[in-house]
C-alpha atoms as a PDB file:
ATOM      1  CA  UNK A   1       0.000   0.000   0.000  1.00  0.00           C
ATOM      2  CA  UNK A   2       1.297   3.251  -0.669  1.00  0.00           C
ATOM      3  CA  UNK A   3      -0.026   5.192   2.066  1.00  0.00           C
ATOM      4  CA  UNK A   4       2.262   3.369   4.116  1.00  0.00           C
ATOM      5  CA  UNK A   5       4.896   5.338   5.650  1.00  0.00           C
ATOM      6  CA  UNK A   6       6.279   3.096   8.268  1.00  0.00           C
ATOM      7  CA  UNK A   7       6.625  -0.650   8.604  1.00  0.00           C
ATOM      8  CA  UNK A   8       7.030  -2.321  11.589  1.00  0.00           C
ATOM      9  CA  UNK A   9       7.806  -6.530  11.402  1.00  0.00           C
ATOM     10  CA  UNK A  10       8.367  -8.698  14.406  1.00  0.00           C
ATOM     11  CA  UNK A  11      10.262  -5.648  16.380  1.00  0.00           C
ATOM     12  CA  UNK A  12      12.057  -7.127  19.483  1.00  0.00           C
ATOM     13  CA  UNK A  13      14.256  -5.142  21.912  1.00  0.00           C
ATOM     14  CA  UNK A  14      16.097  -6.678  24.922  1.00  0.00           C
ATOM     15  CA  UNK A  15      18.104  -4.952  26.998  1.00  0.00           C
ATOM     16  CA  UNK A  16      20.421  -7.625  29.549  1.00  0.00           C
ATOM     17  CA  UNK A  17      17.896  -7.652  32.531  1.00  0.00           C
ATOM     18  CA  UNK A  18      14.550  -7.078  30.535  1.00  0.00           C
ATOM     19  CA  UNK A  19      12.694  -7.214  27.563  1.00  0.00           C
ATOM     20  CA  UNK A  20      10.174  -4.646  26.999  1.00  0.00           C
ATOM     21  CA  UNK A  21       9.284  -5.052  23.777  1.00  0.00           C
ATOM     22  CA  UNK A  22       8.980  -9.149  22.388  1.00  0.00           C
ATOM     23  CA  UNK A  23       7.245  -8.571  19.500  1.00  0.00           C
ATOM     24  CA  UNK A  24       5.467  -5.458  17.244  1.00  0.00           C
ATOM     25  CA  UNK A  25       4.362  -5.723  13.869  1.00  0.00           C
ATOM     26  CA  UNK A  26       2.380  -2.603  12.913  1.00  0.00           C
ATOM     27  CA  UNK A  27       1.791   0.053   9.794  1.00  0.00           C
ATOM     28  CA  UNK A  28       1.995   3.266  10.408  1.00  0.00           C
ATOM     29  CA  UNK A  29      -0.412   5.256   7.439  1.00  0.00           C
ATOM     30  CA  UNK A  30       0.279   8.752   6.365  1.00  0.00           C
ATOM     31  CA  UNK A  31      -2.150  11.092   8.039  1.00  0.00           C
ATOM     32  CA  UNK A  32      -2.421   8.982  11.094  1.00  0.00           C
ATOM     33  CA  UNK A  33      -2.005  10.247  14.772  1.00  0.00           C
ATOM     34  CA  UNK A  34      -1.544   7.426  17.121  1.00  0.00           C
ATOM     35  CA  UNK A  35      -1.912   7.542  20.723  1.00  0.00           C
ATOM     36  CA  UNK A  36       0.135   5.164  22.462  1.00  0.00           C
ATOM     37  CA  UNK A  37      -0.719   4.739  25.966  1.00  0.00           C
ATOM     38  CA  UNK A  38      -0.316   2.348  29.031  1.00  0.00           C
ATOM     39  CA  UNK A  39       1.348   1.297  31.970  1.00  0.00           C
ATOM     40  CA  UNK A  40       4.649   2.519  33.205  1.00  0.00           C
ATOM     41  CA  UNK A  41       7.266   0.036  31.869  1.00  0.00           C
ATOM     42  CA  UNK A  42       5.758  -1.579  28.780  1.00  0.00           C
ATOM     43  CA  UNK A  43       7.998  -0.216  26.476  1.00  0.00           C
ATOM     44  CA  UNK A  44       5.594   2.551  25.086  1.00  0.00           C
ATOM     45  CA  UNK A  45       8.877   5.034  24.653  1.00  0.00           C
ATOM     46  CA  UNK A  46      11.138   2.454  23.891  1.00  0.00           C
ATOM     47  CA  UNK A  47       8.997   1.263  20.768  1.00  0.00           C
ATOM     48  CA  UNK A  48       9.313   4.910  19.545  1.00  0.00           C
ATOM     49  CA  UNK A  49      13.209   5.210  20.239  1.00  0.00           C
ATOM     50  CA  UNK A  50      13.162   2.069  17.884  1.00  0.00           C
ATOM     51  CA  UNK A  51      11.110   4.041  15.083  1.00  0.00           C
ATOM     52  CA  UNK A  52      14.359   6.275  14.650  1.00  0.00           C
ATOM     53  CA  UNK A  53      17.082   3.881  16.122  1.00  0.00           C
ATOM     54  CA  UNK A  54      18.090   6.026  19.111  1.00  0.00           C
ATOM     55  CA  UNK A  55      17.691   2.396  20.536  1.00  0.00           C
ATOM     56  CA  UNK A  56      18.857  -0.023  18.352  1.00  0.00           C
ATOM     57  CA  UNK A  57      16.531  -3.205  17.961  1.00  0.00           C
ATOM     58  CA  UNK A  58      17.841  -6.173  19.058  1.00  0.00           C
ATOM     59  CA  UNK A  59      15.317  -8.131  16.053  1.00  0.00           C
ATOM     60  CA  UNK A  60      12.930  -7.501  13.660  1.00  0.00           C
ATOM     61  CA  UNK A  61      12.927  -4.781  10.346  1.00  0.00           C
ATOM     62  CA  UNK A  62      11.486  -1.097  10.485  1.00  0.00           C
ATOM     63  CA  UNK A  63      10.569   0.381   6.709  1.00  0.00           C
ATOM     64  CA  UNK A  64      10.402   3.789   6.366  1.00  0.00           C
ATOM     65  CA  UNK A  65       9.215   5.213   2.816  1.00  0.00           C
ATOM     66  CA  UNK A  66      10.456   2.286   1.192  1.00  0.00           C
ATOM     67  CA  UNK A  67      13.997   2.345   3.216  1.00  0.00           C
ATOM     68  CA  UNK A  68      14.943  -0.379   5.447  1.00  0.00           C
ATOM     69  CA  UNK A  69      16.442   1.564   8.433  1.00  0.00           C
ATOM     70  CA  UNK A  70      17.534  -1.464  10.299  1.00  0.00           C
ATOM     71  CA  UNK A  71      19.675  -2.443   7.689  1.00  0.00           C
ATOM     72  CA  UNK A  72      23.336  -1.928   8.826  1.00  0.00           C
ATOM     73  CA  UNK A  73      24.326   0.246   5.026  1.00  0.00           C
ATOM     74  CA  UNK A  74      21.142   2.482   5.759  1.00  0.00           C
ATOM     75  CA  UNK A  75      22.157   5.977   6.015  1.00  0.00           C
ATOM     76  CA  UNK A  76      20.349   6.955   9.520  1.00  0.00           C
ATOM     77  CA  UNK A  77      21.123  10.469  10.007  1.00  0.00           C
ATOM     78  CA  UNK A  78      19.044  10.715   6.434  1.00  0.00           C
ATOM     79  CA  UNK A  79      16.030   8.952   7.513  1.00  0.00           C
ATOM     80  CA  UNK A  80      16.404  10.953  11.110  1.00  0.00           C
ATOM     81  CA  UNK A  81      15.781  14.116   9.282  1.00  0.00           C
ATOM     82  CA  UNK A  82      12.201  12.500   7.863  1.00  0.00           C
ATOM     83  CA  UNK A  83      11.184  11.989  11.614  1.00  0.00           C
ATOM     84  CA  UNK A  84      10.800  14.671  14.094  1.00  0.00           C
ATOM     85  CA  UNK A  85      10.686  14.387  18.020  1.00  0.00           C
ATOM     86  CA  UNK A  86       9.863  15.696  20.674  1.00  0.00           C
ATOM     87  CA  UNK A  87      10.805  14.711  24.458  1.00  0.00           C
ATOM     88  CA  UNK A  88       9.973  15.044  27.694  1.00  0.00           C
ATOM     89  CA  UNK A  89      12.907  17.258  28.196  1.00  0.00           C
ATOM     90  CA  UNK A  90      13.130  20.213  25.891  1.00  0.00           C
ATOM     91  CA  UNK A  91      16.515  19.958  24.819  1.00  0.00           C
ATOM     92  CA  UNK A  92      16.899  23.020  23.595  1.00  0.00           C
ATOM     93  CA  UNK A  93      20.494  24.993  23.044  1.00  0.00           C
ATOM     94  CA  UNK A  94      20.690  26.878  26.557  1.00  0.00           C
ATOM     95  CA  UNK A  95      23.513  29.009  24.509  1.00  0.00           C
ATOM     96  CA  UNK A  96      20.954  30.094  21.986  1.00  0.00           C
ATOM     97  CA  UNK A  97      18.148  32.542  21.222  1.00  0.00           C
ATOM     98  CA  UNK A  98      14.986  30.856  20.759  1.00  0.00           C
ATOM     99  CA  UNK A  99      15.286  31.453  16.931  1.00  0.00           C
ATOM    100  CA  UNK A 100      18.823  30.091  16.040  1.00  0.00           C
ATOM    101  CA  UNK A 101      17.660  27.336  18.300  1.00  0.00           C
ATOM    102  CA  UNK A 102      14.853  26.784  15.525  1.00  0.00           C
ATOM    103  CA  UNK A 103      17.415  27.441  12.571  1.00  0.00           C
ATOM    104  CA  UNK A 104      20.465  25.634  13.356  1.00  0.00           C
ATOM    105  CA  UNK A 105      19.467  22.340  11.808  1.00  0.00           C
ATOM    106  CA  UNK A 106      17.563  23.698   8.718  1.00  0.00           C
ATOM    107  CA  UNK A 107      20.709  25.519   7.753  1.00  0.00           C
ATOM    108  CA  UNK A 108      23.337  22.541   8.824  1.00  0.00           C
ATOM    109  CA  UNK A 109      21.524  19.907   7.412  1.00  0.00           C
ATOM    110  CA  UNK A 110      19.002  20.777   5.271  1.00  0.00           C
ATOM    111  CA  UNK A 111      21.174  23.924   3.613  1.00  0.00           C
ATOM    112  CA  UNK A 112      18.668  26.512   4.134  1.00  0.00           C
ATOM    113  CA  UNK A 113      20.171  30.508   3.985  1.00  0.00           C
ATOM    114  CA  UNK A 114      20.263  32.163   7.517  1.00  0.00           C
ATOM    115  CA  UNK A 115      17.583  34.383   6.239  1.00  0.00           C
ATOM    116  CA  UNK A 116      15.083  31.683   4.923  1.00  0.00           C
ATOM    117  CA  UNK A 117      16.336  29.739   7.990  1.00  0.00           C
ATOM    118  CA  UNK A 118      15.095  32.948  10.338  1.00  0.00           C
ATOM    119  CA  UNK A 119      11.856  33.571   7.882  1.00  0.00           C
ATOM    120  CA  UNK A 120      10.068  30.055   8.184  1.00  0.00           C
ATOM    121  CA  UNK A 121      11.654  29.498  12.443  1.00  0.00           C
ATOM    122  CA  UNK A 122       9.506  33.073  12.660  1.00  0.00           C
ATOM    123  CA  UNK A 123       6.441  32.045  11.094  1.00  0.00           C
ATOM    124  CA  UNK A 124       6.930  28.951  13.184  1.00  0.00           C
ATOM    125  CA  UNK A 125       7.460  30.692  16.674  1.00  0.00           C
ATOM    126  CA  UNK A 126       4.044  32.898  15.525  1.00  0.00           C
ATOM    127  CA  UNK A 127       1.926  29.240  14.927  1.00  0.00           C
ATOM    128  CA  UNK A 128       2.951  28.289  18.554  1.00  0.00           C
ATOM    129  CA  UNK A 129       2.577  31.623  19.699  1.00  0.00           C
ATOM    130  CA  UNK A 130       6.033  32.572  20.863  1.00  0.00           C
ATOM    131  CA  UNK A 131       7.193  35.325  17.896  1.00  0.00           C
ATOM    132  CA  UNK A 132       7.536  37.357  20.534  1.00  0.00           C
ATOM    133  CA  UNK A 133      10.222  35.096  22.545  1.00  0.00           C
ATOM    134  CA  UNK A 134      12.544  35.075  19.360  1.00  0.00           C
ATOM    135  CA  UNK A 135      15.634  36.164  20.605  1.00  0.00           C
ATOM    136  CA  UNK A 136      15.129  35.449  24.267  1.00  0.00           C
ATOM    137  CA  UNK A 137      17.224  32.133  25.903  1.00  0.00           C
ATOM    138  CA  UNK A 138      15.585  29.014  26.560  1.00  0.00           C
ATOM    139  CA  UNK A 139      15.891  29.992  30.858  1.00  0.00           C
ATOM    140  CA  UNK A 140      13.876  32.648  30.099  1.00  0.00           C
ATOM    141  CA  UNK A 141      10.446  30.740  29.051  1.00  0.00           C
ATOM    142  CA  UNK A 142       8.327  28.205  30.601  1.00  0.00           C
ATOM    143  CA  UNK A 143       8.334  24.471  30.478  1.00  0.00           C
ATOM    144  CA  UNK A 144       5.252  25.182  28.387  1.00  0.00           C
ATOM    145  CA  UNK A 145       7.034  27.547  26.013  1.00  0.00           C
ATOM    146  CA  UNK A 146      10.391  25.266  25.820  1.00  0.00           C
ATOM    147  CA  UNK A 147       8.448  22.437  24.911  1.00  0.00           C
ATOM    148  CA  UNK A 148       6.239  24.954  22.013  1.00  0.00           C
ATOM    149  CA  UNK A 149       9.620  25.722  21.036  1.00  0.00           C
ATOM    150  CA  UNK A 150      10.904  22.045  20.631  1.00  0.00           C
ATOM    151  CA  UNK A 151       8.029  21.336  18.376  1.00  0.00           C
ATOM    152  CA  UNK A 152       8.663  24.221  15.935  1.00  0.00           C
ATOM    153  CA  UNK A 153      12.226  23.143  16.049  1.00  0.00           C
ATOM    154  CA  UNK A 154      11.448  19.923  14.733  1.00  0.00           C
ATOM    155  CA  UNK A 155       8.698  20.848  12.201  1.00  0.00           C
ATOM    156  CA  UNK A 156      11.324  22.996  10.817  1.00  0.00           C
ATOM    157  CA  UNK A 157      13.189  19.897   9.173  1.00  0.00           C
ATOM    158  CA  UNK A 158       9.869  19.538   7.376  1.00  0.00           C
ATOM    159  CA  UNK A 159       9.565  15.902   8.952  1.00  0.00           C
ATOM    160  CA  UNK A 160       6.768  13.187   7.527  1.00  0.00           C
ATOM    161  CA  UNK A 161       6.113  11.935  11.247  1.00  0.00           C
ATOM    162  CA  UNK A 162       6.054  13.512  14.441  1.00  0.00           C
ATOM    163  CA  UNK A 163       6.977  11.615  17.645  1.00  0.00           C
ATOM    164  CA  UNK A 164       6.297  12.807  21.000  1.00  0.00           C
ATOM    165  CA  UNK A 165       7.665  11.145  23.834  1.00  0.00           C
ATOM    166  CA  UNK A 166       5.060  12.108  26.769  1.00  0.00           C
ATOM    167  CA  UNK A 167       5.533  15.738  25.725  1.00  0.00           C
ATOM    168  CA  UNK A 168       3.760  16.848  28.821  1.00  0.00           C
ATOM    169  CA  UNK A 169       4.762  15.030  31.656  1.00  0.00           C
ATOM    170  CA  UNK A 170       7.209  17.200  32.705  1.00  0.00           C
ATOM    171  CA  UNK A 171       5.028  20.072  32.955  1.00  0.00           C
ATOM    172  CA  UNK A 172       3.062  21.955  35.494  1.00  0.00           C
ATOM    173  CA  UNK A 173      -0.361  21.219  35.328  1.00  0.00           C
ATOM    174  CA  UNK A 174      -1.142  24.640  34.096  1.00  0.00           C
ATOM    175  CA  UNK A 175       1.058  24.738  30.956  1.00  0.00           C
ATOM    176  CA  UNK A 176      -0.394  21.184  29.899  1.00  0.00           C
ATOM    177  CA  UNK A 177      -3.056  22.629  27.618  1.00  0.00           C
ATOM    178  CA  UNK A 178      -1.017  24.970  25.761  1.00  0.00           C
ATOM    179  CA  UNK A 179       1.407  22.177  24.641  1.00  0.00           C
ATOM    180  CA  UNK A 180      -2.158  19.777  23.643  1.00  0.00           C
ATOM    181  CA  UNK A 181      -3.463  22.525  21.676  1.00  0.00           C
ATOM    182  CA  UNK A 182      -0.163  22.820  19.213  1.00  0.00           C
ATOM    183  CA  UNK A 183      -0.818  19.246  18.942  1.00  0.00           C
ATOM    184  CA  UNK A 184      -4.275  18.975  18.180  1.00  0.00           C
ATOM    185  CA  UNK A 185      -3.540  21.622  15.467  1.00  0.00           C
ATOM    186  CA  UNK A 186      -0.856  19.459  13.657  1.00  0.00           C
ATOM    187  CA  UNK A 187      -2.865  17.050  13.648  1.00  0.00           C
ATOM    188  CA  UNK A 188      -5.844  19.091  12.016  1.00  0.00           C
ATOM    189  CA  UNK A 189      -3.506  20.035   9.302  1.00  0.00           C
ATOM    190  CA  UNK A 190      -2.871  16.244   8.272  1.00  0.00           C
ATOM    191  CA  UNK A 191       0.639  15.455  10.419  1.00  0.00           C
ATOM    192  CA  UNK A 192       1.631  12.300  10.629  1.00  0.00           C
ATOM    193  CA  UNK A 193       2.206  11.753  14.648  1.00  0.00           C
ATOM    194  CA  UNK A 194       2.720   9.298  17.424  1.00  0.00           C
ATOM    195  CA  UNK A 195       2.470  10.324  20.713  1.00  0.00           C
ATOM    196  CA  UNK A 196       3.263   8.310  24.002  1.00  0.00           C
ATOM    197  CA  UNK A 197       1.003   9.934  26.737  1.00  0.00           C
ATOM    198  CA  UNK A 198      -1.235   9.861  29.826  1.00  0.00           C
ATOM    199  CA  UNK A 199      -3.367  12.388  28.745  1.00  0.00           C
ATOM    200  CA  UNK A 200      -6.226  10.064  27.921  1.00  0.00           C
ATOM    201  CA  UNK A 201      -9.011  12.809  27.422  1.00  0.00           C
ATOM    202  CA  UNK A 202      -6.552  13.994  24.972  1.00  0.00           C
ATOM    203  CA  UNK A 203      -5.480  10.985  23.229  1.00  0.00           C
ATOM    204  CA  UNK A 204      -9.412  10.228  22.709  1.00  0.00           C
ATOM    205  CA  UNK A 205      -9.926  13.615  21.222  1.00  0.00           C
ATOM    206  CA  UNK A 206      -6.596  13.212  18.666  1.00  0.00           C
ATOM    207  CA  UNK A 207      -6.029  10.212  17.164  1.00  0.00           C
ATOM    208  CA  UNK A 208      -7.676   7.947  14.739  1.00  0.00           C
ATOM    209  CA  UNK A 209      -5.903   4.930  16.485  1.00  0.00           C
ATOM    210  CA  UNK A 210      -4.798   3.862  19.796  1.00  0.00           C
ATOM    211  CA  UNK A 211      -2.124   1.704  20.618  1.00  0.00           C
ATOM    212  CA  UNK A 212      -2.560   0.236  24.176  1.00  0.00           C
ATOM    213  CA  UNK A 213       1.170  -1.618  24.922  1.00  0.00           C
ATOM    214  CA  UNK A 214       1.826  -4.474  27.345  1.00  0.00           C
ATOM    215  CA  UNK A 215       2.905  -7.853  27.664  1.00  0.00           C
ATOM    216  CA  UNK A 216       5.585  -6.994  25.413  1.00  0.00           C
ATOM    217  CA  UNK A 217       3.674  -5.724  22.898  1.00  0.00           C
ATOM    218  CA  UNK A 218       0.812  -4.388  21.615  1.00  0.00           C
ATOM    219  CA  UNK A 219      -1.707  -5.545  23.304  1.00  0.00           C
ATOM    220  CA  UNK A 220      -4.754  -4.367  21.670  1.00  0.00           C
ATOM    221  CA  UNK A 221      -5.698  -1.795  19.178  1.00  0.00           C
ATOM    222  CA  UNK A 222      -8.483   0.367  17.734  1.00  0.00           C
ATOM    223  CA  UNK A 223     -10.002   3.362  17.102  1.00  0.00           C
ATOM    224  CA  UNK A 224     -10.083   5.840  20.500  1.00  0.00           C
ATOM    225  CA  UNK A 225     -14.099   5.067  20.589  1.00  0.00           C
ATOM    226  CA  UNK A 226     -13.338   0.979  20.530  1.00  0.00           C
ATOM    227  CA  UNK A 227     -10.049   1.465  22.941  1.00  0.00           C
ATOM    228  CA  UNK A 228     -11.716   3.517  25.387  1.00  0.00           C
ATOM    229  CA  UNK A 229     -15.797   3.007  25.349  1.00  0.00           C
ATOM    230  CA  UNK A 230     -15.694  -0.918  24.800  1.00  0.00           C
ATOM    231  CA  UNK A 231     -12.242  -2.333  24.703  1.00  0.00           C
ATOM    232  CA  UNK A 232     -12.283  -6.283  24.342  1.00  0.00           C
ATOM    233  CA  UNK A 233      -9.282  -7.262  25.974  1.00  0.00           C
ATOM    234  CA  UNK A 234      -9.134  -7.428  30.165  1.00  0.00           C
ATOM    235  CA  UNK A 235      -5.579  -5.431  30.710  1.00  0.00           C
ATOM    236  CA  UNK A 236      -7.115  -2.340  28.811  1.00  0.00           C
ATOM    237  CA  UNK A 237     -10.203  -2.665  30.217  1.00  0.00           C
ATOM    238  CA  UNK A 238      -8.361  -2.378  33.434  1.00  0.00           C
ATOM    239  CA  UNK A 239      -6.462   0.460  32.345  1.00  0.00           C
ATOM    240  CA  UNK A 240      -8.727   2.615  30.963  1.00  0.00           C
ATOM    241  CA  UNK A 241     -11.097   1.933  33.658  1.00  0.00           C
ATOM    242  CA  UNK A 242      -8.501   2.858  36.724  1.00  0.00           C
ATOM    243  CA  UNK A 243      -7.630   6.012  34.288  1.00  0.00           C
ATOM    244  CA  UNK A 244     -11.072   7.962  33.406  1.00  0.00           C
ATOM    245  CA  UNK A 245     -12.236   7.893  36.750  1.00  0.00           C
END
């Protein structure tokens, strides 16, 4: 199928002590945004390190556009640049402005001018609503803002997918909503995502699929009305019960 922008067969990643992930084998469509959610400790953000080999799997092959990234001659860094993410931690250059911290890769790596670089990192800082925080330093904004900032950052390398890494568990309560709503807006302009989170409400309100992970795997699968309203397997049922109340 050609809407498929990410294959995922028999994916297995063991680590000496413990194996969080046995076995995933998955498509990922353009256009989808995929919740992944449950317990601590299922591999939920390990799967995702996988997806861009920041962990390398220990079995199994990962497609992307047509290029087998687990194949020891594929040129990472390349596929990297397709696949934007986003961590708990901001990451962000403390040593520079909010702007060159948005234009440093699109002019290293993608060979953008400094101008066009600062053009499209303005017009991104204005769609998360931080033009005005341009040339401040990352100390100088709130988790909230640092973590608006890291998404512009990455949708300035233009990326097919998105992944966010519980994007918002590191933040106050307050500033939780103003990270979901930069979301929720990718993802009404067609964006490609995956996001690990808690944020149930919000995972039912985003995606068109929901991956709930355990025993290795994942465990069961649907749309966010099957996964949370009538899920057929017990562990979800659990899960989702202990978690909307």
């Amino acid at each position: 199928m050609s809407d498929v922008l990410i294959r995922v067969e028999h994916l297995k990643k063991q680590y000496p002590n413990v194996t969080p992930i046995e076995d995933i084998t998955t498509d990922i469509n353009k256009g989808d945004v995929i919740s992944i959610i449950g317990p601590s400790g299922t591999g939920k953000s390990t799967f995702l390190r996988c997806l861009n080999l920041l962990e390398t799997p220990t079995s199994g092959t990962i497609t992307v556009s047509g290029t087998v990234i687990t194949d020891k001659k594929c040129d990472v860094s390349k596929v990297r640049q397709k696949m934007g993410m986003v961590f708990q931690s901001f990451n962000l250059f403390s040593n520079l402005s909010i702007i060159e911290n948005i234009m440093a890769a699109p002019v290293k790596l993608l060979g953008l001018s400094r101008q066009d670089a600062y053009n499209e990192g303005m017009t991104l800082l204005k769609r998360v609503g931080l033009e005005e925080k341009a040339l401040n330093l990352p100390e100088e904004l709130s988790g909230g803002q640092k973590q608006r900032v890291a998404i512009a950052r990455a949708i300035a390398m233009k990326p097919d997918i998105m992944l966010f890494d519980e994007p918002t568990s590191a933040l106050d309560p307050t500033m939780i909503g103003e990270v979901l709503a930069v979301i929720k807006a990718l993802a009404d302009e067609g964006m490609t995502m995956m996001i690990v989170t808690h944020e149930l409400q919000f995972a039912k309100a985003v995606s068109n699929r929901v991956f709930y992970m355990d025993d290795g795997g994942i465990y069961e699968e649907g749309t966010p009305e099957k996964i949370f309203e009538t899920p057929l397997r017990e562990k979800t049922r659990r899960f989702v019960t202990l978690h909307n109340r």
